[in-house]
N, C-alpha and C. Protein backbone atom coordinates (compact mmCIF):
# COMPACT_ATOMS: atom_id res chain seq x y z
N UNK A 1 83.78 48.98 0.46
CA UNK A 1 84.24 49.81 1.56
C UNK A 1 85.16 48.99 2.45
N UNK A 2 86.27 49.90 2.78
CA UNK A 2 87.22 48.93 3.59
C UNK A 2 86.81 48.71 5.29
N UNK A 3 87.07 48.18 6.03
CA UNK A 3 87.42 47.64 6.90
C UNK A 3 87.75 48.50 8.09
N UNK A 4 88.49 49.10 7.89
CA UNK A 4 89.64 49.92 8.86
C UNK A 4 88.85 51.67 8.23
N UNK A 5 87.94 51.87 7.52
CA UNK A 5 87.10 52.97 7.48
C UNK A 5 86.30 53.41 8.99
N UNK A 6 87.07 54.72 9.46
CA UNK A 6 86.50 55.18 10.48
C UNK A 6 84.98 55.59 10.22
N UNK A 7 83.72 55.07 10.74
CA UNK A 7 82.49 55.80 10.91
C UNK A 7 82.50 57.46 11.03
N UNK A 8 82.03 58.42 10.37
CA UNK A 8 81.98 59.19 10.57
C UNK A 8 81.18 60.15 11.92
N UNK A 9 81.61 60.80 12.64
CA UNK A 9 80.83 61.04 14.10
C UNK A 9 80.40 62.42 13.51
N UNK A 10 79.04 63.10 13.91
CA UNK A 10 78.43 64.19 14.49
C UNK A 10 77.88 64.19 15.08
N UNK A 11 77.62 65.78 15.66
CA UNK A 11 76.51 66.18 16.47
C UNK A 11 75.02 65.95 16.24
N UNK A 12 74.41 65.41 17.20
CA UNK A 12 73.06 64.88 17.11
C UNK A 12 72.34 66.38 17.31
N UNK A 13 71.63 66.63 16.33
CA UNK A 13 71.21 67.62 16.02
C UNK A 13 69.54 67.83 17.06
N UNK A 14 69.69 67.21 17.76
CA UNK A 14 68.66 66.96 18.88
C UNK A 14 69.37 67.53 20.34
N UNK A 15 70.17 66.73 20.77
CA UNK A 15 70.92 66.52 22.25
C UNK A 15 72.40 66.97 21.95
N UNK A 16 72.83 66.99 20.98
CA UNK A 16 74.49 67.69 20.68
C UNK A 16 75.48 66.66 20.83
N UNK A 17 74.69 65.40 21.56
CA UNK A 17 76.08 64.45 21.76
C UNK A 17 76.13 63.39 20.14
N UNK A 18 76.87 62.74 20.82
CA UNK A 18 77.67 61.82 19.26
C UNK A 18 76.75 61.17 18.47
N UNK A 19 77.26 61.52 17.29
CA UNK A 19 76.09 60.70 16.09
C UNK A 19 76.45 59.93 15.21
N UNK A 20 76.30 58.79 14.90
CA UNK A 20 76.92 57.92 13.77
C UNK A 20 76.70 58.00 12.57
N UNK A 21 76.99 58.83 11.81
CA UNK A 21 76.42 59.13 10.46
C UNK A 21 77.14 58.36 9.13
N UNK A 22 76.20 57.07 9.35
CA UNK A 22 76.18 55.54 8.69
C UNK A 22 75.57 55.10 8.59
N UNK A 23 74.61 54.29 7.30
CA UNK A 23 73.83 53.73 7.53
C UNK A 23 73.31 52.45 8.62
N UNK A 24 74.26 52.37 9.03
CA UNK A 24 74.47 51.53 10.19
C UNK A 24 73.06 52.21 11.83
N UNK A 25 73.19 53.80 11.54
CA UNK A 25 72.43 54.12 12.28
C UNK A 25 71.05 54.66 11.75
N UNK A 26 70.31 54.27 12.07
CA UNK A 26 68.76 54.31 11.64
C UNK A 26 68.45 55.51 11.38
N UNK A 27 68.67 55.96 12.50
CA UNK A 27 68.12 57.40 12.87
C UNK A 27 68.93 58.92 12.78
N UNK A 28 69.65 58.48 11.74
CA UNK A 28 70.79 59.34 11.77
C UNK A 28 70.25 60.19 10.87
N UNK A 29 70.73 61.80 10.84
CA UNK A 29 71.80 62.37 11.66
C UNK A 29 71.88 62.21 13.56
N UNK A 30 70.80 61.92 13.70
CA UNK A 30 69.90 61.91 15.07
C UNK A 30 70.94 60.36 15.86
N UNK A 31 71.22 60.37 17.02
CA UNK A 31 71.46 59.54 17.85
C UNK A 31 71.06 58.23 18.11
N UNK A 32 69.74 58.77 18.26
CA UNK A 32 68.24 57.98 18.74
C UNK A 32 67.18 58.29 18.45
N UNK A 33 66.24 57.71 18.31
CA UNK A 33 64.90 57.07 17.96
C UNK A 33 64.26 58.66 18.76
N UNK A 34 64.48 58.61 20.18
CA UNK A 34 63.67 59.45 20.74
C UNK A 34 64.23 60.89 20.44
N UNK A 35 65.61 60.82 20.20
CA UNK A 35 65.87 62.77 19.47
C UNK A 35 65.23 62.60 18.64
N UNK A 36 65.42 61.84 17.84
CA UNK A 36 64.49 61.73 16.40
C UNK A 36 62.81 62.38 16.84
N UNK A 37 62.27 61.83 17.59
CA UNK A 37 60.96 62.14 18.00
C UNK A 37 61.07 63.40 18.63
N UNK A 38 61.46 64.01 19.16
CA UNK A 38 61.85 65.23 19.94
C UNK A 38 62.04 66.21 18.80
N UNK A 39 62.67 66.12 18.02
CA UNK A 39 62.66 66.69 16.43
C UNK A 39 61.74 67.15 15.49
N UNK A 40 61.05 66.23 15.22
CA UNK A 40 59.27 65.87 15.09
C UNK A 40 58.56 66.64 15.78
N UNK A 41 58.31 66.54 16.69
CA UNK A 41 57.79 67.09 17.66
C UNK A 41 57.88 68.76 17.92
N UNK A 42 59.16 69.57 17.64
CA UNK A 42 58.81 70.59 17.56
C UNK A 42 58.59 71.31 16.06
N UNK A 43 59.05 70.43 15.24
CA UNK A 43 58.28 70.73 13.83
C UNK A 43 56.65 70.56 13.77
N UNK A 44 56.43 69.84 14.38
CA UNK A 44 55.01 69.72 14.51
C UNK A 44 54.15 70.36 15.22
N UNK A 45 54.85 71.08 16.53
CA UNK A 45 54.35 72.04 16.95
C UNK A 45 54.81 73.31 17.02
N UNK A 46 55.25 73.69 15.56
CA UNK A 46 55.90 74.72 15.03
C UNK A 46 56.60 75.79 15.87
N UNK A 47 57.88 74.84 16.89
CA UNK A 47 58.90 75.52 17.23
C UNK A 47 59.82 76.01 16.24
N UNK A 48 60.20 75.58 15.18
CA UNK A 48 60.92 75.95 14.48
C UNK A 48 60.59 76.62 13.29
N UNK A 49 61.26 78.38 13.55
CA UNK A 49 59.83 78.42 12.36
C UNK A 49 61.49 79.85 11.82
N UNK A 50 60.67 80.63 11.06
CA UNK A 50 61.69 81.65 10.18
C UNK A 50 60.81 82.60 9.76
N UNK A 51 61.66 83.84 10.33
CA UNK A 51 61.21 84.89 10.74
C UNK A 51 60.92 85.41 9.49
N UNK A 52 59.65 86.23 9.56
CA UNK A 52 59.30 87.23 8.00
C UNK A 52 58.38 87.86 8.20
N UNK A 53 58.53 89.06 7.68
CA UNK A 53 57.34 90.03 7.85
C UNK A 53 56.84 89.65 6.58
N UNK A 54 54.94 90.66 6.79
CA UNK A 54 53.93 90.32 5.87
C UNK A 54 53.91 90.92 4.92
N UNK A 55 53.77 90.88 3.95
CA UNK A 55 53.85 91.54 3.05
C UNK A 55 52.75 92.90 2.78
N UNK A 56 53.31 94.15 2.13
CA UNK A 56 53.27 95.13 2.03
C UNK A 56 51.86 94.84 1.45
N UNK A 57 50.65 96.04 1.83
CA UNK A 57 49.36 96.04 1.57
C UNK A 57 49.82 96.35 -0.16
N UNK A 58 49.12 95.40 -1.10
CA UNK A 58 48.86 95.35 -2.38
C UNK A 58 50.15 94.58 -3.50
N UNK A 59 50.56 94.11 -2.10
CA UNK A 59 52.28 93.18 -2.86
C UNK A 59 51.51 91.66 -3.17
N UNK A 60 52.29 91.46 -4.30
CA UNK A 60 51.54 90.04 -5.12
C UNK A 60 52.49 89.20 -3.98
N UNK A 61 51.82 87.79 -3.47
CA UNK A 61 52.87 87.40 -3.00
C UNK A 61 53.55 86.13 -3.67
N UNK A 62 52.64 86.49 -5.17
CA UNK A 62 54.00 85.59 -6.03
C UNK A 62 55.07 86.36 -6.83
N UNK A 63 55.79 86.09 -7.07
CA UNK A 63 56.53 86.87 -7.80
C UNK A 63 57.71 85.74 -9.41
């Protein structure tokens, strides 16, 4: 890898500000350590969830 290769920047998918997405940054896509934890954190207390209704009385729910 050369030298004069710009780091690639995104949005910290935590706080929205700048993200170094390089191995250079630990915690990446994430900023920091603590978005990182903030992240965690509402997966764990199942903020983030996806919407679905229940299934129909006598529907297999494998398919």
């Amino acid at each position: 890898m050369s030298d004069d290769v710009k780091p690639r920047i995104v949005s910290c998918p935590s706080c929205g500000g700048d993200s170094v997405f390089a191995p250079s940054n630990q915690w990446r896509p994430f900023c920091s350590e603590r978005c990182r934890h903030i992240d965690l954190g509402a997966w764990a207390s199942e903020s983030f969830r996806v919407e679905a209704s229940p299934p129909a009385e006598g529907q297999d729910l494998e398919q």
